[in-house]
C-alpha atoms as a PDB file:
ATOM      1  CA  UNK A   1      12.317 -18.844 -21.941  1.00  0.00           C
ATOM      2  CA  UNK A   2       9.174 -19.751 -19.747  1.00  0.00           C
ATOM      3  CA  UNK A   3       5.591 -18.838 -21.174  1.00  0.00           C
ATOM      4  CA  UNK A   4       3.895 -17.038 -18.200  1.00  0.00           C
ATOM      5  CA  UNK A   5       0.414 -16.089 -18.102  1.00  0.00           C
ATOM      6  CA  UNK A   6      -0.869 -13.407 -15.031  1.00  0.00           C
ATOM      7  CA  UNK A   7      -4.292 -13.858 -14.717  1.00  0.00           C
ATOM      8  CA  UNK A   8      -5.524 -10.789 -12.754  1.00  0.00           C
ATOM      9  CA  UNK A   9      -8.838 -10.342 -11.660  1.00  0.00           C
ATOM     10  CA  UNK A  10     -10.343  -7.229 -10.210  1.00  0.00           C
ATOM     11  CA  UNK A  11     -13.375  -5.810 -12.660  1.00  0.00           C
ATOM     12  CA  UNK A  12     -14.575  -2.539 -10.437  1.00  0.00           C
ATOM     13  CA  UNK A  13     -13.805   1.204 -11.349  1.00  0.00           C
ATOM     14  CA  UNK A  14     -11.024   2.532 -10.025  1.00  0.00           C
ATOM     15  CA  UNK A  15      -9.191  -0.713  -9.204  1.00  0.00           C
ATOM     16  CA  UNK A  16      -5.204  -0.289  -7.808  1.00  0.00           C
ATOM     17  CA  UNK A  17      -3.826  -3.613  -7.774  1.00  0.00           C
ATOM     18  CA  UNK A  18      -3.536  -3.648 -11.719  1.00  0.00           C
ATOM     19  CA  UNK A  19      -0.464  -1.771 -10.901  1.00  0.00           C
ATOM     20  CA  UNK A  20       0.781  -5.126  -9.118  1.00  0.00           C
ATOM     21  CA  UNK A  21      -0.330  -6.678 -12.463  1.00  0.00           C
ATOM     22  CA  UNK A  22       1.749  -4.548 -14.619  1.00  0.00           C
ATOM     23  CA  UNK A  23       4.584  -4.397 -12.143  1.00  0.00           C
ATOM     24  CA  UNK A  24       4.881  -8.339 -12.034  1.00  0.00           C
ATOM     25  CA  UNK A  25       4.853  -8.332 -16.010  1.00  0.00           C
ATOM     26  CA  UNK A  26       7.128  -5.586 -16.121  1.00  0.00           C
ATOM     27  CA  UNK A  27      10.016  -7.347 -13.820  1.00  0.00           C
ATOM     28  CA  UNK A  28       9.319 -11.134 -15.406  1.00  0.00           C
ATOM     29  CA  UNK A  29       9.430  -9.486 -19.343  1.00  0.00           C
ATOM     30  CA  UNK A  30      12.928  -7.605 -17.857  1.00  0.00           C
ATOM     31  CA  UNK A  31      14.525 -10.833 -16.747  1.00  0.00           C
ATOM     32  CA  UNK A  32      14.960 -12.095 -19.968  1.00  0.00           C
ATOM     33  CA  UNK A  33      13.794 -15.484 -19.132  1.00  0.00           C
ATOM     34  CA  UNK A  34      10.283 -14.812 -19.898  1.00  0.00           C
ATOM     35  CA  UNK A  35       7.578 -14.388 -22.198  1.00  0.00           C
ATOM     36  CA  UNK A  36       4.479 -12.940 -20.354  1.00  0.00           C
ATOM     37  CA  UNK A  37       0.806 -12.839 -21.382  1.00  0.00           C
ATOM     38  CA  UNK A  38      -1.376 -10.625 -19.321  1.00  0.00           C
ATOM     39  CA  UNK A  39      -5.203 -11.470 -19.070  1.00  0.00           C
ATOM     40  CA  UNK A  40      -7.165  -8.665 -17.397  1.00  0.00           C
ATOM     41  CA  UNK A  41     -10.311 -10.557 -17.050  1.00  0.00           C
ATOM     42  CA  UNK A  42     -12.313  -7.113 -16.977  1.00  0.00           C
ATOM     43  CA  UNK A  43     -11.559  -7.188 -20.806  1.00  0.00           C
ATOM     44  CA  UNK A  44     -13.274 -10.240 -21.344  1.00  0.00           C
ATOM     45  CA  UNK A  45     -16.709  -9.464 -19.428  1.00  0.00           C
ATOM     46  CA  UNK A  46     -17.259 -13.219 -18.151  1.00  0.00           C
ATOM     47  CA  UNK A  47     -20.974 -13.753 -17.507  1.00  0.00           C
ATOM     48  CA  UNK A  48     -20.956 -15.915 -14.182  1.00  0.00           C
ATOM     49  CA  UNK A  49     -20.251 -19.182 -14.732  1.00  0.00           C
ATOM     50  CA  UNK A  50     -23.304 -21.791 -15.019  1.00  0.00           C
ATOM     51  CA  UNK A  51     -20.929 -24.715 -16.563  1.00  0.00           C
ATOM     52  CA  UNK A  52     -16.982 -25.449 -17.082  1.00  0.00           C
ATOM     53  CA  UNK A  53     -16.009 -24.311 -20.722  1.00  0.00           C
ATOM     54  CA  UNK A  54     -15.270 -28.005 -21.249  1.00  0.00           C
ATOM     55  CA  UNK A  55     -19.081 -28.791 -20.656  1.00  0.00           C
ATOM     56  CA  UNK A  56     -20.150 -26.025 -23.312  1.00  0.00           C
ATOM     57  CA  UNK A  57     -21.024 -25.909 -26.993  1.00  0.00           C
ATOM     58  CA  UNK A  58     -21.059 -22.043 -27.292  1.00  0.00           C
ATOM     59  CA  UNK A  59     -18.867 -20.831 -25.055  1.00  0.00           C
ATOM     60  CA  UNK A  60     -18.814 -17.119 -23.782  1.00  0.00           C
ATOM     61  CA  UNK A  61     -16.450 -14.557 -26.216  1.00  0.00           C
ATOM     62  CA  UNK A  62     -12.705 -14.814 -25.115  1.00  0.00           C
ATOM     63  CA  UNK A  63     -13.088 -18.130 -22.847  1.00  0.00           C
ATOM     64  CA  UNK A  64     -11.348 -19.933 -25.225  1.00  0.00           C
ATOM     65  CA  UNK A  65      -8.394 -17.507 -25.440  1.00  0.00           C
ATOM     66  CA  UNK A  66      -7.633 -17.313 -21.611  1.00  0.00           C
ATOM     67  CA  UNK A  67      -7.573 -21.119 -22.199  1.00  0.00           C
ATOM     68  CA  UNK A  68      -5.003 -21.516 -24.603  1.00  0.00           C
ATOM     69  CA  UNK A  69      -2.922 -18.807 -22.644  1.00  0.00           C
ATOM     70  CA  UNK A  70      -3.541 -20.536 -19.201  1.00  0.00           C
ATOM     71  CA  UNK A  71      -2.909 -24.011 -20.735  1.00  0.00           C
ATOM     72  CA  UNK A  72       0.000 -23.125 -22.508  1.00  0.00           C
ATOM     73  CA  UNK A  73       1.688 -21.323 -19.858  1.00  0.00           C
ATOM     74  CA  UNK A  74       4.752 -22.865 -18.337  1.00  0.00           C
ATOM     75  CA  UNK A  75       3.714 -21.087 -14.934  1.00  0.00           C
ATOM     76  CA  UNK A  76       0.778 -18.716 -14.186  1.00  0.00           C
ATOM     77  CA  UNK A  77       0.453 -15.964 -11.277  1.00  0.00           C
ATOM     78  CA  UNK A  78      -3.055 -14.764 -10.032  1.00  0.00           C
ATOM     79  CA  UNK A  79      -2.713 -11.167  -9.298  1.00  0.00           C
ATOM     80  CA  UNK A  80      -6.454  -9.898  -7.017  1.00  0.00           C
ATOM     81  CA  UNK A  81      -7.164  -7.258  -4.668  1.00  0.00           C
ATOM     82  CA  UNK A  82      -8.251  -8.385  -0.939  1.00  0.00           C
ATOM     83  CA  UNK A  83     -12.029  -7.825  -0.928  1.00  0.00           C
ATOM     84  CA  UNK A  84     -13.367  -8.581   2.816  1.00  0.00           C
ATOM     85  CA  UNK A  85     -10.694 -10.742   3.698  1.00  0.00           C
ATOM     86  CA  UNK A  86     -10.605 -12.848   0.295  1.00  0.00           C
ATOM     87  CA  UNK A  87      -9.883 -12.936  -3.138  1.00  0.00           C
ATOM     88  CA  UNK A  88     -12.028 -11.225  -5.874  1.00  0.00           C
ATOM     89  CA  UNK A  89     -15.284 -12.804  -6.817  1.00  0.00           C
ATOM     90  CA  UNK A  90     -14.805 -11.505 -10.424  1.00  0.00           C
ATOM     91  CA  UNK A  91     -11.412 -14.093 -10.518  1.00  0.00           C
ATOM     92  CA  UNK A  92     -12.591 -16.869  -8.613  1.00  0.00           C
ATOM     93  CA  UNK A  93     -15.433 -16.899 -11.609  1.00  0.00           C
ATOM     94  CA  UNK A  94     -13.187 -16.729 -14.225  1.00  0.00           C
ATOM     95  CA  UNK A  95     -10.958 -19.718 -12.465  1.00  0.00           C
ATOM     96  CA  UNK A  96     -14.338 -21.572 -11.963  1.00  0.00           C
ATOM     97  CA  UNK A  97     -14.502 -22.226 -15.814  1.00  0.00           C
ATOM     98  CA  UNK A  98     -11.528 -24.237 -16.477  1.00  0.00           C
ATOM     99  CA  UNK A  99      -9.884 -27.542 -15.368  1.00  0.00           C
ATOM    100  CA  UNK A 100      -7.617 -29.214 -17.531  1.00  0.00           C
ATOM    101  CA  UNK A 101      -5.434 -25.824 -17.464  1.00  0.00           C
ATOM    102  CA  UNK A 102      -4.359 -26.061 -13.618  1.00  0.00           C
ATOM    103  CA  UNK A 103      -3.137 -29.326 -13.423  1.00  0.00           C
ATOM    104  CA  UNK A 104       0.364 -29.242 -12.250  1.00  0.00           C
ATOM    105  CA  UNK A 105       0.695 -25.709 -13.291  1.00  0.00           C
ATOM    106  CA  UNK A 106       3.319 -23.614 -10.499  1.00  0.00           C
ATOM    107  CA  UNK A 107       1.021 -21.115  -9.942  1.00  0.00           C
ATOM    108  CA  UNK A 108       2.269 -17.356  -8.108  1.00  0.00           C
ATOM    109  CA  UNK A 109       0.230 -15.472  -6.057  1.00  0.00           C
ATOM    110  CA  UNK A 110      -0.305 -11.709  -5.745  1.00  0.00           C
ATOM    111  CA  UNK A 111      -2.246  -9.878  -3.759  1.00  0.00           C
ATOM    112  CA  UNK A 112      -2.364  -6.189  -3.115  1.00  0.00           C
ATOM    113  CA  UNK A 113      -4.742  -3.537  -0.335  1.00  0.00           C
ATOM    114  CA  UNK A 114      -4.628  -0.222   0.616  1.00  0.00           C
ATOM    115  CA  UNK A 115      -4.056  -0.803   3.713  1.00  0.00           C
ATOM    116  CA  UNK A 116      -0.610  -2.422   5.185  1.00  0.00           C
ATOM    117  CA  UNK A 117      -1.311  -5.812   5.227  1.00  0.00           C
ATOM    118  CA  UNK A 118      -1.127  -6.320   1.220  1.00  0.00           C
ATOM    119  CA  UNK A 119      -3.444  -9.013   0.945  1.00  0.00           C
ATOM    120  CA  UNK A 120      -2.574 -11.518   3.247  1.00  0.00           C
ATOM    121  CA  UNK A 121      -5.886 -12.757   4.105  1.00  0.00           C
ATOM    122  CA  UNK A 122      -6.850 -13.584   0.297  1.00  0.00           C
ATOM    123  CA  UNK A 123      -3.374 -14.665  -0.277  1.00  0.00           C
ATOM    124  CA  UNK A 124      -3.748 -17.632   2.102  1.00  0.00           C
ATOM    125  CA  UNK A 125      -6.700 -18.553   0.660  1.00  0.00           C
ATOM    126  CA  UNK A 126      -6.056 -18.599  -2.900  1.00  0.00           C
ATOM    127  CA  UNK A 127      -3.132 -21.019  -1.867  1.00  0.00           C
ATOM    128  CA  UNK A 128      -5.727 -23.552  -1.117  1.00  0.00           C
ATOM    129  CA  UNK A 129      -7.743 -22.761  -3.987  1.00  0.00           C
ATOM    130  CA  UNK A 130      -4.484 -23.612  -5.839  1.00  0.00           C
ATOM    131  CA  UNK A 131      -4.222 -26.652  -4.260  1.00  0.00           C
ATOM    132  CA  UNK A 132      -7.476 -27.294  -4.719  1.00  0.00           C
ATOM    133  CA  UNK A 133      -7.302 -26.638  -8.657  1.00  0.00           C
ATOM    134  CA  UNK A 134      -4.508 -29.806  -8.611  1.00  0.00           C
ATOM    135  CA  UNK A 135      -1.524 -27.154  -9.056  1.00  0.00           C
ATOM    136  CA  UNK A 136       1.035 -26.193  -7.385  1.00  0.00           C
ATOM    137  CA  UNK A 137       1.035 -22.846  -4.973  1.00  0.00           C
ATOM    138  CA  UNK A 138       4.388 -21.128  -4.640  1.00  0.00           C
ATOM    139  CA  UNK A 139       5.170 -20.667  -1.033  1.00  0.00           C
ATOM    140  CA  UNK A 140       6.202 -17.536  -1.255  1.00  0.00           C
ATOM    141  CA  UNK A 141       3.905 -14.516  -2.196  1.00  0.00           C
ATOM    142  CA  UNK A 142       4.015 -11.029  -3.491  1.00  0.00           C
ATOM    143  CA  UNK A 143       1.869  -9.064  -1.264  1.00  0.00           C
ATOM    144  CA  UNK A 144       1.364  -5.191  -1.674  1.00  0.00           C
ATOM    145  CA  UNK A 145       0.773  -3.023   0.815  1.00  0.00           C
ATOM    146  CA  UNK A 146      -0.885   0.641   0.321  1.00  0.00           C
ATOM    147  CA  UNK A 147      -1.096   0.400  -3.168  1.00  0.00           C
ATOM    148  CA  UNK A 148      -1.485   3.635  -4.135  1.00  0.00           C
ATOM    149  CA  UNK A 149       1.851   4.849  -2.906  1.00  0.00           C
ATOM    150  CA  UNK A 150       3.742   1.479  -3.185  1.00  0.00           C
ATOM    151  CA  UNK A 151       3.716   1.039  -7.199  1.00  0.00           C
ATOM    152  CA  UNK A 152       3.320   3.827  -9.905  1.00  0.00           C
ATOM    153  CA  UNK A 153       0.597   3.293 -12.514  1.00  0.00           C
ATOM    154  CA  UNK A 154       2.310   1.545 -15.031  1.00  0.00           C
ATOM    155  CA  UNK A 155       3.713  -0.799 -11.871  1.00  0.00           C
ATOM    156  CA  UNK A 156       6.830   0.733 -10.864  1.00  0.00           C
ATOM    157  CA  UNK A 157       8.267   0.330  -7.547  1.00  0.00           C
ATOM    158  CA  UNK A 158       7.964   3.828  -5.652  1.00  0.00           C
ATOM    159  CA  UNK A 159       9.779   2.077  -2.308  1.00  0.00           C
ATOM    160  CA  UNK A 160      13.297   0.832  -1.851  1.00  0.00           C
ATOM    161  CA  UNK A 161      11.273  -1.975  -0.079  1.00  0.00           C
ATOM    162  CA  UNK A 162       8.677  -2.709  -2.607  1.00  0.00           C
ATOM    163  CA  UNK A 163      11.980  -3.030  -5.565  1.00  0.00           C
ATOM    164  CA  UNK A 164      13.888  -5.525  -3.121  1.00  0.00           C
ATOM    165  CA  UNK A 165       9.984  -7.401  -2.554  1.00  0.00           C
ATOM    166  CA  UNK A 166       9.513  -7.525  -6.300  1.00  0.00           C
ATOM    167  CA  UNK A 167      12.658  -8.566  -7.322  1.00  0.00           C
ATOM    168  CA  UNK A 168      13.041 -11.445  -4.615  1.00  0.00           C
ATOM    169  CA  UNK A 169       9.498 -12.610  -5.742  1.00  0.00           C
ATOM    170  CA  UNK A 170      10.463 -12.473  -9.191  1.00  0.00           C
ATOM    171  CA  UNK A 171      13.569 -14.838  -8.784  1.00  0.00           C
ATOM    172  CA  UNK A 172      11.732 -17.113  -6.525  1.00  0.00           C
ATOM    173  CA  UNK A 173       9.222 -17.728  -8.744  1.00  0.00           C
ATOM    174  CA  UNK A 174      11.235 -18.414 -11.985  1.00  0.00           C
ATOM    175  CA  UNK A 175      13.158 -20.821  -9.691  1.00  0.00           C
ATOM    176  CA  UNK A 176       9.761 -22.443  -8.925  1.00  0.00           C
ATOM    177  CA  UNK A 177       8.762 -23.115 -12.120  1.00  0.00           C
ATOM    178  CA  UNK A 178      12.016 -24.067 -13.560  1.00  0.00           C
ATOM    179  CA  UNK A 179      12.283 -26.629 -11.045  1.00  0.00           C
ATOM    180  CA  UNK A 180       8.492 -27.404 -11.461  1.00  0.00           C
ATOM    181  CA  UNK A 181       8.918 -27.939 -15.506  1.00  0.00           C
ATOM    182  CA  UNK A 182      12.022 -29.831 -14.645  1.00  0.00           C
ATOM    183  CA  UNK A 183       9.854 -32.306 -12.834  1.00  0.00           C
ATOM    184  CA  UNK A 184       6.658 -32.342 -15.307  1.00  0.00           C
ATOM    185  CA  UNK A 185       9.298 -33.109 -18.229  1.00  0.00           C
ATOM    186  CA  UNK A 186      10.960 -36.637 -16.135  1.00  0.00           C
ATOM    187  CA  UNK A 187       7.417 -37.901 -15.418  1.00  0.00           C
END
């Protein structure tokens, strides 16, 4: 069993792409092969960041928490609306705070619009932020278009298209990080 940890970030009333969130944990916790921890940073009201966590004595309420869950993770998957092309502000924030916890970590990416697209643009991106963060961005990506008729809100598939997207993306990335761990455990 794999320890995976979705990290979703989208604060603002009214958000859709927490159904991506809660589909994604939905289809990992139903393939027996994991145990999945979701942080919804919008529970955890992160001030913005003015130093890592490692650099503070007094860290902000729950910090510590999406730590252990990001650092223990076998594999994580960032799960953000496309805001103007990009990522959310609210996760890149959250991300800002920690180091240690990337490194070497396969790392998913899901992004979800209204519109058809699904995300692309801040999909692309936040595989270079991955990169950036010394981990390692799966290559392929979960992206969601028209959100508010492509998943249900508790994150079920409403498309024959969206089930067969999910369900590849789920079996890719297990396969990632299996083969990831693999590697991390030899070195």
């Amino acid at each position: 069993m794999f320890n995976i940890t979705i990290l979703y970030g989208a604060i603002r009333e009214g958000r859709l792409s927490i159904r991506a969130a809660k589909s994604l944990q939905n289809a990992l916790t139903q393939s027996g092969r994991a145990n999945v921890t979701l942080i919804d940073i919008k529970d955890y009201n992160i001030p913005v960041m003015e130093a890592r966590l490692k650099d503070m004595e007094n860290p902000p309420a729950g910090l510590l928490e999406i730590s252990k869950a990001l650092e223990t993770a076998d594999g994580i998957v960032f799960v953000t609306p496309e805001y103007n092309n990009s990522y959310s502000g609210a996760l890149k924030n959250c991300i800002d705070y920690f180091t240690k916890e990337w490194a070497k970590k396969p790392i998913g990416i899901c992004c979800g619009s209204n519109g058809k697209m699904g995300g692309v643009n801040a999909s692309n991106l936040l595989q270079l932020l991955v990169l950036a963060l010394g981990a390692f961005p799966m290559p392929y990506k979960l992206l969601v278009p028209e959100l508010h008729i492509s998943l249900s809100e508790d994150g079920i598939p409403q498309t024959e298209i969206m089930q067969k997207n999910l369900d590849r993306y789920v079996n890719e990335y297990l396969w990632f990080v299996e083969a990831i761990s693999i590697q991390s455990k030899k070195v």
